[in-house]
Protein backbone atom coordinates (compact mmCIF):
# COMPACT_ATOMS: atom_id res chain seq x y z
CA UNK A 1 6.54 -58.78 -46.16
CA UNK A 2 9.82 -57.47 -45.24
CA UNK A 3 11.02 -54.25 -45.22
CA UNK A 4 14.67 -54.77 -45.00
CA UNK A 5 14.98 -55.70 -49.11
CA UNK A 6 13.55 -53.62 -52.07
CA UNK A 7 9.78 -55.38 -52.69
CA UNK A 8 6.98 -53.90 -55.41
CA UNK A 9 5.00 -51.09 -54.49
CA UNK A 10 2.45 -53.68 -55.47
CA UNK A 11 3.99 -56.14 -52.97
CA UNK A 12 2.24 -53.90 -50.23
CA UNK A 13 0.82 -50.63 -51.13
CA UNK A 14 -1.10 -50.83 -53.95
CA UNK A 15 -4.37 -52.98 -54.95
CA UNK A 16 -5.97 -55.32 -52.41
CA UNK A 17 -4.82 -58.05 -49.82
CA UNK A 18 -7.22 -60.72 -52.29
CA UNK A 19 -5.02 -59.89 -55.28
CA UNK A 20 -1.47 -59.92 -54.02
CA UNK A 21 -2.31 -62.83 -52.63
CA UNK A 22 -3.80 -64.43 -55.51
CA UNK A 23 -0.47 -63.66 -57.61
CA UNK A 24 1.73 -64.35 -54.64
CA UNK A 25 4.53 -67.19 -54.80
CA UNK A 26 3.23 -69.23 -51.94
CA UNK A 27 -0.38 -69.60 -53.97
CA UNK A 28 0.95 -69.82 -57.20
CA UNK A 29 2.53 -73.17 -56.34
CA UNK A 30 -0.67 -74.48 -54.31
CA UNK A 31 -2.63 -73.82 -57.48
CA UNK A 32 0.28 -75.81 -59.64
CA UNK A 33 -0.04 -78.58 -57.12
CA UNK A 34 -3.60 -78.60 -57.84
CA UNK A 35 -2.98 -79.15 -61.55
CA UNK A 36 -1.08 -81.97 -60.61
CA UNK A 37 -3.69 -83.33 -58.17
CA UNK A 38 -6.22 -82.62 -60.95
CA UNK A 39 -4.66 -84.15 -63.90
CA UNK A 40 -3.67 -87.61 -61.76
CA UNK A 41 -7.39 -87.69 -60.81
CA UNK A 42 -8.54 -87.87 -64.36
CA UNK A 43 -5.46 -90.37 -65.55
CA UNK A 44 -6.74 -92.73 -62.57
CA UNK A 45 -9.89 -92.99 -64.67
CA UNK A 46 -8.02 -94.62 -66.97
CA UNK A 47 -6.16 -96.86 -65.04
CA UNK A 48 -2.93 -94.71 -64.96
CA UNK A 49 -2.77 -94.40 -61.49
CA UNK A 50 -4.02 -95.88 -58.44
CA UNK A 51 -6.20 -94.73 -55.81
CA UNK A 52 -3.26 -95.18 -53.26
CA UNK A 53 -1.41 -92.85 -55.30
CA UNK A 54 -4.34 -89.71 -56.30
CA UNK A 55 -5.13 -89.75 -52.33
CA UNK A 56 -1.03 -89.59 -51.84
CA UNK A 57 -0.98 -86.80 -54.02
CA UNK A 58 -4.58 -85.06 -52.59
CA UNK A 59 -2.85 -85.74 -48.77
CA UNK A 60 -0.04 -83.56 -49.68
CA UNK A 61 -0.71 -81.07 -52.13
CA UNK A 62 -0.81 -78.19 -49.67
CA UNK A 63 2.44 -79.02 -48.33
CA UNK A 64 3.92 -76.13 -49.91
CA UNK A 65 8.05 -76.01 -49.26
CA UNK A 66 9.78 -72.77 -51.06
CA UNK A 67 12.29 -72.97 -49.43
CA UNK A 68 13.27 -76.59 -50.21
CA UNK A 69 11.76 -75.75 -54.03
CA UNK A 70 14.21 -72.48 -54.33
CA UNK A 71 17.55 -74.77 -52.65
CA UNK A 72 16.71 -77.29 -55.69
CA UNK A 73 15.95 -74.44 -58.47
CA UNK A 74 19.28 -72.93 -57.65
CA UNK A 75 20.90 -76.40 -58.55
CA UNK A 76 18.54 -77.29 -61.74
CA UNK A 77 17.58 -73.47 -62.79
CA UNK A 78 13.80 -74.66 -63.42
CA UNK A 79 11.06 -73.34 -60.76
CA UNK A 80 8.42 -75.93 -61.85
CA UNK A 81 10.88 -79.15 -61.98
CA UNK A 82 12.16 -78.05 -58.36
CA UNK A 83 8.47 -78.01 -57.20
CA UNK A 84 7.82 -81.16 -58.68
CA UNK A 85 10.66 -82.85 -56.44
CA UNK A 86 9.93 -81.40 -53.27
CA UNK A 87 6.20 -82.34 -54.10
CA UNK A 88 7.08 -86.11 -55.21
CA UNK A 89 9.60 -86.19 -52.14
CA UNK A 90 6.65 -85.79 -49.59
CA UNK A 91 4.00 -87.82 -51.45
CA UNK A 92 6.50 -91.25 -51.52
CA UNK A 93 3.31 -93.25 -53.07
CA UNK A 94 2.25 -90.98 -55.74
CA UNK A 95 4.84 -88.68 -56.26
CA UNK A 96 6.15 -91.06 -59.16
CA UNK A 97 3.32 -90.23 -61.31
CA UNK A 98 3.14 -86.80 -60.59
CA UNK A 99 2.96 -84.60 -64.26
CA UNK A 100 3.38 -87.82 -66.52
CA UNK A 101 2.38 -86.40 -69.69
CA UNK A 102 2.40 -82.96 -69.17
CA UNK A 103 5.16 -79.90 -69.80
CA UNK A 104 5.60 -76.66 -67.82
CA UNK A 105 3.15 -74.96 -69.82
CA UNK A 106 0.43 -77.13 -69.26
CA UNK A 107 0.52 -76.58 -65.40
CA UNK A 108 1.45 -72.83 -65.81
CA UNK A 109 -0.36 -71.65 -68.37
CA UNK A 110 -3.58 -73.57 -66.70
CA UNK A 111 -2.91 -71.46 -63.30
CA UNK A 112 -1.79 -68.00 -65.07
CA UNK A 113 -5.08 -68.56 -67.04
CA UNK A 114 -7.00 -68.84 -63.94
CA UNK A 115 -5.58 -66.58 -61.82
CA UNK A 116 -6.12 -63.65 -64.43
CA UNK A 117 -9.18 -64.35 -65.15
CA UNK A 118 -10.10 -63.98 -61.60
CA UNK A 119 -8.15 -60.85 -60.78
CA UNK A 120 -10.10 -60.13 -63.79
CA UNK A 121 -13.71 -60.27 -62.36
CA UNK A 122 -12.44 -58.74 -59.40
CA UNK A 123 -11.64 -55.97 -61.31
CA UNK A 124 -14.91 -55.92 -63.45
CA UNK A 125 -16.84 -56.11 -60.40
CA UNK A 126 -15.49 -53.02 -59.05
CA UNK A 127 -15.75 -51.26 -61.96
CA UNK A 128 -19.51 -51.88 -61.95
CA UNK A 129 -19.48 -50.34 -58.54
CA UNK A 130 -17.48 -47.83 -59.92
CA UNK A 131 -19.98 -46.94 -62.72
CA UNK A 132 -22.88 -47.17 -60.66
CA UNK A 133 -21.39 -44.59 -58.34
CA UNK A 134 -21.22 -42.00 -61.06
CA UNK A 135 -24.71 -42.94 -62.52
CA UNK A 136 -25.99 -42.09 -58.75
CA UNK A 137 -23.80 -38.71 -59.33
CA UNK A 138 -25.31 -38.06 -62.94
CA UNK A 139 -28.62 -38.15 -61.76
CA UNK A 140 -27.69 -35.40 -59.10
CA UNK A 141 -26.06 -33.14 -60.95
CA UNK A 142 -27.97 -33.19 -64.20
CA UNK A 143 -29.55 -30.21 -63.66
CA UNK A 144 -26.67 -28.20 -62.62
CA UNK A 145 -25.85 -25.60 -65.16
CA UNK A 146 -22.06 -25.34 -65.31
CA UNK A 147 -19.93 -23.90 -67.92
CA UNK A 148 -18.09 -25.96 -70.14
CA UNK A 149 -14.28 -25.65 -71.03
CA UNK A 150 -12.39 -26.01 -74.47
CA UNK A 151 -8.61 -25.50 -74.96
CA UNK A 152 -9.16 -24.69 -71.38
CA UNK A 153 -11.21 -21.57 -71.95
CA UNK A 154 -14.93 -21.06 -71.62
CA UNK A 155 -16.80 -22.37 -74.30
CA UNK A 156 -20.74 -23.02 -73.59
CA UNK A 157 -22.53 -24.00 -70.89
CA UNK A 158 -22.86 -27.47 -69.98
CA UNK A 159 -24.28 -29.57 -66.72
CA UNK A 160 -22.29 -30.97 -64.34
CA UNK A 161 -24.15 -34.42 -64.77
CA UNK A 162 -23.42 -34.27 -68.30
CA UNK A 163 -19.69 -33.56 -67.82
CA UNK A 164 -19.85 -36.53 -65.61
CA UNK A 165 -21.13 -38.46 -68.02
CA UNK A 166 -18.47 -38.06 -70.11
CA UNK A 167 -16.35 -40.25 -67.77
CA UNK A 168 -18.93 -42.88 -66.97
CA UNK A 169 -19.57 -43.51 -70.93
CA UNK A 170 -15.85 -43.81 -71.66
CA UNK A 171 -16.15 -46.32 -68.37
CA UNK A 172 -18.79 -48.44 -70.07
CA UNK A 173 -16.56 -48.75 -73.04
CA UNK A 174 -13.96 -50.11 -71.04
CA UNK A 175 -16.28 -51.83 -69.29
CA UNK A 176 -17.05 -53.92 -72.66
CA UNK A 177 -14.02 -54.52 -73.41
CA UNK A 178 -12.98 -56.17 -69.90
CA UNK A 179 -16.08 -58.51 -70.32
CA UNK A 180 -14.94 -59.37 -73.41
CA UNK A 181 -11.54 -60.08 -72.72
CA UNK A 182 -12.48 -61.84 -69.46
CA UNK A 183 -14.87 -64.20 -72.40
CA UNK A 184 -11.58 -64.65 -74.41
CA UNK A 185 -9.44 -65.69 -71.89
CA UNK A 186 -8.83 -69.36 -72.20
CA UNK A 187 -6.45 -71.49 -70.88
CA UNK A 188 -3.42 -73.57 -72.99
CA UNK A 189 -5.07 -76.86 -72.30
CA UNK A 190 -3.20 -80.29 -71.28
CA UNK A 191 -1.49 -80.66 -74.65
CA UNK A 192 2.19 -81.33 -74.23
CA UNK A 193 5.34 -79.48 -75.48
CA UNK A 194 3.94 -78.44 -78.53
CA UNK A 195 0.47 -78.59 -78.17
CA UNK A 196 -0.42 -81.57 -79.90
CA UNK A 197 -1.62 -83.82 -76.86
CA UNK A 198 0.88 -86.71 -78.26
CA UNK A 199 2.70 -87.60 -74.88
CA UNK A 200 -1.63 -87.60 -73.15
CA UNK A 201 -2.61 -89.97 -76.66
CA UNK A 202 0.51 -92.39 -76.34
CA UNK A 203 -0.86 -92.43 -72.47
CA UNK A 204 -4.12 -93.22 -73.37
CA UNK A 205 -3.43 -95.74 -76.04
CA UNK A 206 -6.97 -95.80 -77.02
CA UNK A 207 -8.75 -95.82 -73.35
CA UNK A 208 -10.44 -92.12 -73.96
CA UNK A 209 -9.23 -89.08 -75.37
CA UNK A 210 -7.13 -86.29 -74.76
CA UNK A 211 -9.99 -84.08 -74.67
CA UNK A 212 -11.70 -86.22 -72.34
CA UNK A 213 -8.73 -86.03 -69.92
CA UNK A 214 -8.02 -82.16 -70.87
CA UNK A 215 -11.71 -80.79 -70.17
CA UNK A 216 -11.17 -83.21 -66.41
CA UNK A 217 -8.63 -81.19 -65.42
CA UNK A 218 -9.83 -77.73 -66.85
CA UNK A 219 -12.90 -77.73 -65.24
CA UNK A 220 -11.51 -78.20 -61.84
CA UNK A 221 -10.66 -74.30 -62.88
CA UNK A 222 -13.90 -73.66 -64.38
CA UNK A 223 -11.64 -72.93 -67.72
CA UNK A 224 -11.55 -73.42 -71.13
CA UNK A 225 -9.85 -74.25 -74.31
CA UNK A 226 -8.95 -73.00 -77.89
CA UNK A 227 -9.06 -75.60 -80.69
CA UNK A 228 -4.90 -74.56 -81.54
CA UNK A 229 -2.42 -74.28 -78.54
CA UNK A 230 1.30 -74.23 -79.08
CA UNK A 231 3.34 -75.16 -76.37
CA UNK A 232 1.53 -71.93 -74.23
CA UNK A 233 -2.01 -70.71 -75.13
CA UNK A 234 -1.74 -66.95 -77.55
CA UNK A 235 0.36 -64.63 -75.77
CA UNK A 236 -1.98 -62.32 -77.63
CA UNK A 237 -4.39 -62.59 -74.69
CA UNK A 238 -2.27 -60.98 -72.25
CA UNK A 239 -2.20 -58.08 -74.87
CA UNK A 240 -5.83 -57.77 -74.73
CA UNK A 241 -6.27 -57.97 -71.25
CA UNK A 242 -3.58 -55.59 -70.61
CA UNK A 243 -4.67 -53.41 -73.74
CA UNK A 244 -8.43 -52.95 -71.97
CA UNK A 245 -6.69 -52.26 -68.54
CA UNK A 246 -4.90 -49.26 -70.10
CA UNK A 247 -7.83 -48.26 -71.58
CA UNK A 248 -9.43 -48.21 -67.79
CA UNK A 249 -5.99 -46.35 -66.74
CA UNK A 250 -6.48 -43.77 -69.95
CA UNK A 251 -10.48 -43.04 -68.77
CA UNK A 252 -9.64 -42.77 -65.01
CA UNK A 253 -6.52 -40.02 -65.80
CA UNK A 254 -8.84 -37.78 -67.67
CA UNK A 255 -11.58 -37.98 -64.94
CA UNK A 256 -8.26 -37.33 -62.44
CA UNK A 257 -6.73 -34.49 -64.40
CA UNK A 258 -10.58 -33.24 -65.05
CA UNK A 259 -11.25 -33.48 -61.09
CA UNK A 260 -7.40 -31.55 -60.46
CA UNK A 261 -8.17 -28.95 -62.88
CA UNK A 262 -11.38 -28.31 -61.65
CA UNK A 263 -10.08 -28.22 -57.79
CA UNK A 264 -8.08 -25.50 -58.60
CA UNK A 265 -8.55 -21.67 -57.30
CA UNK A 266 -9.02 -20.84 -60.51
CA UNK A 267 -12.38 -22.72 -61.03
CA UNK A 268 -12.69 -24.00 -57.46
CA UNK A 269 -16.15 -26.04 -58.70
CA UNK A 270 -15.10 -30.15 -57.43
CA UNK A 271 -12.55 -31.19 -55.31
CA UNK A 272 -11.74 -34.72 -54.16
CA UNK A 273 -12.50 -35.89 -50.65
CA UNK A 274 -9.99 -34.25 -48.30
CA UNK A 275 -9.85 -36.00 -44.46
CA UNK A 276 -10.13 -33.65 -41.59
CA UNK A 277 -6.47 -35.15 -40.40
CA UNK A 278 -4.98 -35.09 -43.59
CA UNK A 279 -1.24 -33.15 -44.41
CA UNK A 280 -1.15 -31.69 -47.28
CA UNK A 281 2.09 -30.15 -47.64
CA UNK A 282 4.91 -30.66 -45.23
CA UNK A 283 5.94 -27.06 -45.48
CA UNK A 284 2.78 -25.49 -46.19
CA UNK A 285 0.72 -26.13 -43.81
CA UNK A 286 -2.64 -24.78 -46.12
CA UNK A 287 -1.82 -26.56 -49.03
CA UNK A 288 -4.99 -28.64 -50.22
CA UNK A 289 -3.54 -31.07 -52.65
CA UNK A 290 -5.35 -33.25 -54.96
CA UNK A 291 -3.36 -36.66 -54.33
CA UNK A 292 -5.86 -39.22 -54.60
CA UNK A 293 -6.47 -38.13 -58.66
CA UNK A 294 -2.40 -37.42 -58.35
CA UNK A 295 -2.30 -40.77 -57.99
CA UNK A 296 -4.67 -42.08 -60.20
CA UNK A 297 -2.69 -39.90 -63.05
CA UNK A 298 0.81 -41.41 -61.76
CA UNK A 299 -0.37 -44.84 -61.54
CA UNK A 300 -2.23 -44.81 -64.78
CA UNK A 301 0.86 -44.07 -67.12
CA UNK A 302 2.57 -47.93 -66.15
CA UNK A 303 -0.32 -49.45 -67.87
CA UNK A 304 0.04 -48.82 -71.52
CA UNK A 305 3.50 -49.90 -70.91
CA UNK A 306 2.90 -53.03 -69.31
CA UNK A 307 0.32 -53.78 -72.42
CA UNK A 308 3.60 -52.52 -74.70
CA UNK A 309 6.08 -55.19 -73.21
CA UNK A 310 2.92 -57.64 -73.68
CA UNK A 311 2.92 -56.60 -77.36
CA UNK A 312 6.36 -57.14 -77.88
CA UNK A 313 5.70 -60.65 -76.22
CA UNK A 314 2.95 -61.78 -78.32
CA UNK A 315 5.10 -60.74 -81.67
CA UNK A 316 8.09 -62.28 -80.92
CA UNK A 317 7.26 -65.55 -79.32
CA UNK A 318 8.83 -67.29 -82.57
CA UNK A 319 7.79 -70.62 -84.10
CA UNK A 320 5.72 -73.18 -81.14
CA UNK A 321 7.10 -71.00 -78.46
CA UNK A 322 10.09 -68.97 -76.54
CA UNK A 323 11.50 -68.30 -72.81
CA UNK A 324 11.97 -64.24 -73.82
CA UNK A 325 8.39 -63.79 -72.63
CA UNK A 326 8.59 -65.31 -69.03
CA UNK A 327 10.42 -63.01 -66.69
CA UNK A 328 8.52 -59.88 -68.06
CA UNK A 329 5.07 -61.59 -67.18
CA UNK A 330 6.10 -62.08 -63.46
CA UNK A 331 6.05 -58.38 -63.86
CA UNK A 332 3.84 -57.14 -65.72
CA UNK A 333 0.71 -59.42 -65.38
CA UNK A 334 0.17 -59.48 -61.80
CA UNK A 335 1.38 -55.43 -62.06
CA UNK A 336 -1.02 -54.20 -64.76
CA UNK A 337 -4.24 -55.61 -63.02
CA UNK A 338 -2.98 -54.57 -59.06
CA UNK A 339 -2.18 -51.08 -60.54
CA UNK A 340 -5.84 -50.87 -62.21
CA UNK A 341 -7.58 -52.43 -59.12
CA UNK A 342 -5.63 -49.34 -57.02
CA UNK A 343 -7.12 -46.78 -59.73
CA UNK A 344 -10.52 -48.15 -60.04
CA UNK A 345 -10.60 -47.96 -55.78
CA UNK A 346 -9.06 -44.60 -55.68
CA UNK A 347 -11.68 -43.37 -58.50
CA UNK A 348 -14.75 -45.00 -56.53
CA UNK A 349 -13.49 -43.17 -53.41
CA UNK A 350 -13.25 -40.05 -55.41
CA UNK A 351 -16.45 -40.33 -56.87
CA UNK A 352 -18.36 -41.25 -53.73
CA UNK A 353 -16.88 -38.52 -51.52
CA UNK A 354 -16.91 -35.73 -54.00
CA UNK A 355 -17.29 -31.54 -52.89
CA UNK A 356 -18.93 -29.64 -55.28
CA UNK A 357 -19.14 -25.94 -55.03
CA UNK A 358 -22.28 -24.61 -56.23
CA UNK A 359 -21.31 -21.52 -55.40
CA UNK A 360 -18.34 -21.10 -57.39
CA UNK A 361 -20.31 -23.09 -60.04
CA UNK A 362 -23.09 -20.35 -60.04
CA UNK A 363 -20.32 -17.50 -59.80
CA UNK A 364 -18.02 -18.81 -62.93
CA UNK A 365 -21.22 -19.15 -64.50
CA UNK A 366 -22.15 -15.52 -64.19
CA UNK A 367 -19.04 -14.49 -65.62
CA UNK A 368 -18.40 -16.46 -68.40
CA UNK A 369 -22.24 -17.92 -69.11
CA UNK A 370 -23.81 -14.76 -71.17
CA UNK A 371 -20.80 -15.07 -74.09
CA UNK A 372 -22.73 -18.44 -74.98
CA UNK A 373 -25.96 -16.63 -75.84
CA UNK A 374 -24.25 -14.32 -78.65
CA UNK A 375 -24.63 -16.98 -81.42
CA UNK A 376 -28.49 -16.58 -80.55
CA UNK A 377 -28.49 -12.74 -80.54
CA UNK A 378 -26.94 -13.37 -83.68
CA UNK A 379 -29.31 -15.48 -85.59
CA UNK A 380 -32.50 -13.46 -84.44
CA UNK A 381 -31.24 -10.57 -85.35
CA UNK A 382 -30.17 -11.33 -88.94
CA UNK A 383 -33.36 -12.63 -89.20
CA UNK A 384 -35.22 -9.62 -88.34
CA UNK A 385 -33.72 -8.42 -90.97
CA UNK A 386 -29.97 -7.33 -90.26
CA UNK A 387 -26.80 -8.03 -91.47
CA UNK A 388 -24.39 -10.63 -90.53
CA UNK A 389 -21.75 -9.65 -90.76
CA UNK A 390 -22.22 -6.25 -89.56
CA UNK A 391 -24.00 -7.64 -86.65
CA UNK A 392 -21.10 -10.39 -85.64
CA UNK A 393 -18.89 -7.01 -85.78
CA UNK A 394 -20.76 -5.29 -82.94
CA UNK A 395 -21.01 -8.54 -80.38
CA UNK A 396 -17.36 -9.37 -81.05
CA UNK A 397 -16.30 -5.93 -80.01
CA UNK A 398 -18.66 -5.98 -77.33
CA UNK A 399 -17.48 -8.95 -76.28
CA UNK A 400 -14.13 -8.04 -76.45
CA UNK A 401 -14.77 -5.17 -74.53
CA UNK A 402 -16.28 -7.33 -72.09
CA UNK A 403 -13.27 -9.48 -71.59
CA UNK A 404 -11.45 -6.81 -71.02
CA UNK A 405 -13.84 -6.02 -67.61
CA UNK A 406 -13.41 -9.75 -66.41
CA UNK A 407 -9.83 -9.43 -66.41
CA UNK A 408 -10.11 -6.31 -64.39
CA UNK A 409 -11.95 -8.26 -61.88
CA UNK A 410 -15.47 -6.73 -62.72
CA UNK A 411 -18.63 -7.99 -63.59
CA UNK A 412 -19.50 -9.14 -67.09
CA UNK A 413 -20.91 -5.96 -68.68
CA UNK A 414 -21.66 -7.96 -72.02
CA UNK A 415 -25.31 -7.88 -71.22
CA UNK A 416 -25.64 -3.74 -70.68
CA UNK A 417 -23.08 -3.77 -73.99
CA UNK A 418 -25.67 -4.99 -75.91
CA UNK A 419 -28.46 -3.26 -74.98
CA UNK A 420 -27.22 -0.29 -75.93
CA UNK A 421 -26.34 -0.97 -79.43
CA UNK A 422 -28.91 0.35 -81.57
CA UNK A 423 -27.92 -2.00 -84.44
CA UNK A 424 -29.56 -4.82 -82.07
CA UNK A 425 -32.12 -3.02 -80.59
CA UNK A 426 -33.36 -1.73 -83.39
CA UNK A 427 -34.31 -5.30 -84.27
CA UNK A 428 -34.81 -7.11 -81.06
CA UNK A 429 -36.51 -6.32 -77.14
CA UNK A 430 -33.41 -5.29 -74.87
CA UNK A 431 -35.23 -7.82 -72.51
CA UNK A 432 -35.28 -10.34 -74.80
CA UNK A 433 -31.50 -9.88 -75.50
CA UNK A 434 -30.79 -10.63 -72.15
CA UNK A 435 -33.49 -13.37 -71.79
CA UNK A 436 -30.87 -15.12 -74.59
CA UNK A 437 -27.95 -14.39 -72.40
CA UNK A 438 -29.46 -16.53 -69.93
CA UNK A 439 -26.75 -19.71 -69.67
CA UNK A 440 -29.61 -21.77 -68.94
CA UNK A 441 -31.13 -21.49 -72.00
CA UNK A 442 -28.17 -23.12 -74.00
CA UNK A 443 -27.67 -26.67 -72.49
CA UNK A 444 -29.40 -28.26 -74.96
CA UNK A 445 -30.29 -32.04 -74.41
CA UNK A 446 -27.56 -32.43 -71.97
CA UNK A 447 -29.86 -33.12 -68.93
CA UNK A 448 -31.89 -35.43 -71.33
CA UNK A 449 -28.99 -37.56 -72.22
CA UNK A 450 -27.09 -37.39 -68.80
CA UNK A 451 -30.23 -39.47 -67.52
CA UNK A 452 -30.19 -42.16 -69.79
CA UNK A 453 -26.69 -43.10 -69.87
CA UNK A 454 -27.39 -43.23 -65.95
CA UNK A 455 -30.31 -45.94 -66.95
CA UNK A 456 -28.45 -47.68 -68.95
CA UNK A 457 -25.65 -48.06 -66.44
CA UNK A 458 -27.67 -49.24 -63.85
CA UNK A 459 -29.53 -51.81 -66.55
CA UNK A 460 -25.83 -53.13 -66.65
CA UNK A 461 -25.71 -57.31 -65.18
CA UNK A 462 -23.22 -57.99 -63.26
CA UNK A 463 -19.69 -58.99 -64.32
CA UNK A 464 -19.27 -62.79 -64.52
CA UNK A 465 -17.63 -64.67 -61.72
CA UNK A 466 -14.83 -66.98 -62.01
CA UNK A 467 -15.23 -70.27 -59.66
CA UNK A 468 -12.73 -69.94 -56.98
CA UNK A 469 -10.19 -73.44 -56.61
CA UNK A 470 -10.45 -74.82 -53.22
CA UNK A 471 -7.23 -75.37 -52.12
């Protein structure tokens, strides 16, 4: 890393060391070596090339030379022929039979396919840690009578577990669809320029099969195959994968925005972790700001436009295959999943370290909680014999005139309101009017439910692995 050129946010600050390394350029081409090394170990099992030459080729294939690759690229303009030379230059035994057979795509495609689906489980796996953390949260909070919020005004009470289940069940969606994406994604297969296998079946010339030789080097990845390949495998894949990492980026902004809103004096219930050190405002010294779900929020908006560019990819790559696709994907692939790995971290850390007022909770609760139990007052009064519509005349006035008090900064009167209207307590026990006021009383089956979505998260197995290449 150098700070004296522009490099990717990515390149340092965002998503972990284990990723940018994975996608960096120094273990991209030890992993396109390894193709090499890979496919010349199954062709020597069919007398294509010597043992002299496959333990040339193993000797060297971590002799990784960008420099000497780049100085030939900027002569030939082509990354993977200039890595081929330097390689075949150091092995002088085997380097002659280095990628007989093959084209680009069949050593790119087999290490882009790898490489995402491991960045992939990395991913997944935090996730689950992710969910777990807020199924540990749900269970803590279930119980916690909060009010709820539509169009950003109260609506009805709620529970704070609930609310965070909300999040966690859009998580397990996403969750889903990551696990199957990460099942979809299969390599292009060692099957030539077009994706026949002609140039591996003229090798061949009857002593095994292309498949044979294909599934040699593809396990070496612990990848697979479609039946159809063109001359890459369906650029349609990196719109799924980057269509389900959006999705993560478009569940973590809401649980972000959620958390900011929330954090504010206004409601004053949650607020992210805040470090005894930390600055929050340069020039104001008392500022509290929210910048960890800040982030998440800022971060979060590159994804579905990384998945866009991968749309456009996948319906223009015309006939067996074009080059418009391949500088974007330097970009956006490696991008998309280091910006959700930065999200999913920053969410886990939110999660785990969150404040919650109970206080405040209790005290917005008081003030807004008793306009929930009208519909109630409502119902058993009609049906002690009143009139509707008469009746919803006197609690929207009273609770008019009780909204009226709030904004004056005094207590919710509603409840005295009401218990001096003769037209309700004609019909119904003052004391039982209130007893319906109670917020507590109107949270339905929301601790219920909270607490199995948090059993069914934790009945979640783990993501599936990807075997790591030993390079």
């Amino acid at each position: 890393m150098t700070y004296d050129t522009y490099a990717s946010p990515f390149s340092w600050r965002y998503g972990r060391a284990e990723l940018r390394t994975l996608f960096s350029e120094r273990e991209r081409r030890k992993l396109w070596r390894q193709v090499w090394l890979a496919l010349a170990e199954a062709q020597s099992r069919h007398g294509l090339v010597t043992k002299e030459e496959v333990d040339d080729i193993r000797a060297h294939a971590g002799d990784v030379d960008i420099e000497a690759a780049l100085k030939i690229e900027s002569e030939i303009h082509h990354d993977l022929m200039a890595e081929i030379r330097v390689f075949a230059s150091q092995a002088k035994t085997g380097g002659g039979k280095l990628h007989v057979g093959s084209t680009s795509m069949d050593v790119e495609d087999t290490v882009e396919t790898y490489r995402l689906r491991r960045a992939t489980a990395l991913i997944g796996a935090s996730l689950g840690e992710l969910l777990r953390a807020f199924a540990k949260r749900i269970r803590e909070y279930a119980d916690l009578v909060c009010m709820a919020f539509t169009h950003l005004q109260p609506a009805e009470p709620t529970t704070l577990g609930y609310r965070f289940s909300v999040y966690a069940q859009d998580l397990s969606i996403d969750d889903a669809s990551l696990r199957f994406v990460f099942d979809n994604l299969t390599a292009k297969g060692m099957r030539g320029a077009v994706g026949t296998a002609a140039s591996y079946e003229q090798l061949l010339n009857g002593s095994g099969s292309a498949e044979q030789l294909e599934k040699a080097v593809l396990d070496r990845f612990g990848l697979t195959a479609r039946e159809i390949s063109t001359q890459t495998y369906p650029r349609k894949l990196d719109y799924m994968l980057l269509s389900a990492l959006a999705g993560i980026g478009a569940s973590l902004s809401k649980f972000a925005a959620d958390i900011r809103i929330l954090s504010s004096p206004e409601f004053g219930e949650v607020f992210e972790p805040f470090a005894e050190k930390q600055v929050g405002s340069s020039a104001m010294p008392f500022k509290r700001n929210p910048i960890l779900c800040e982030r998440i929020g800022s971060l979060a908006r590159l994804l579905p436009a990384y998945a866009e560019v991968a749309w456009q990819n996948a319906a223009t790559n015309y006939l067996e295959r074009t080059l418009d696709d391949s500088a974007n994907r330097r970009t956006i692939l490696p991008e998309a999943l280091l910006c959700t790995d930065e999200i999913v971290q920053l969410a886990l850390k939110v999660v785990n370290g969150l404040t919650v007022e109970k206080k405040r909770i209790a005290d917005n609760l008081r003030t807004y909680g008793p306009f929930a139990g009208t519909e109630s007052v409502l119902l058993e009064a009609v049906r002690a014999g009143g009139d509707r519509q008469e009746l919803h005349e006197v609690l929207r006035t009273a609770a008019m005139q009780s909204w009226k008090a709030i904004a004056q900064g005094k207590e919710n009167p509603l409840g005295q309101l009401l218990t001096e209207e003769p037209e309700l307590t004609n019909r119904l026990d003052p004391a039982e009017i209130r007893r319906m006021l109670e917020p507590s009383r109107h949270i339905g089956s929301a601790a219920t439910r909270a607490r199995q979505l948090a059993d069914r998260i934790e009945k979640l197995p783990a993501f599936p692995s990807q075997a790591v290449v030993k390079l």
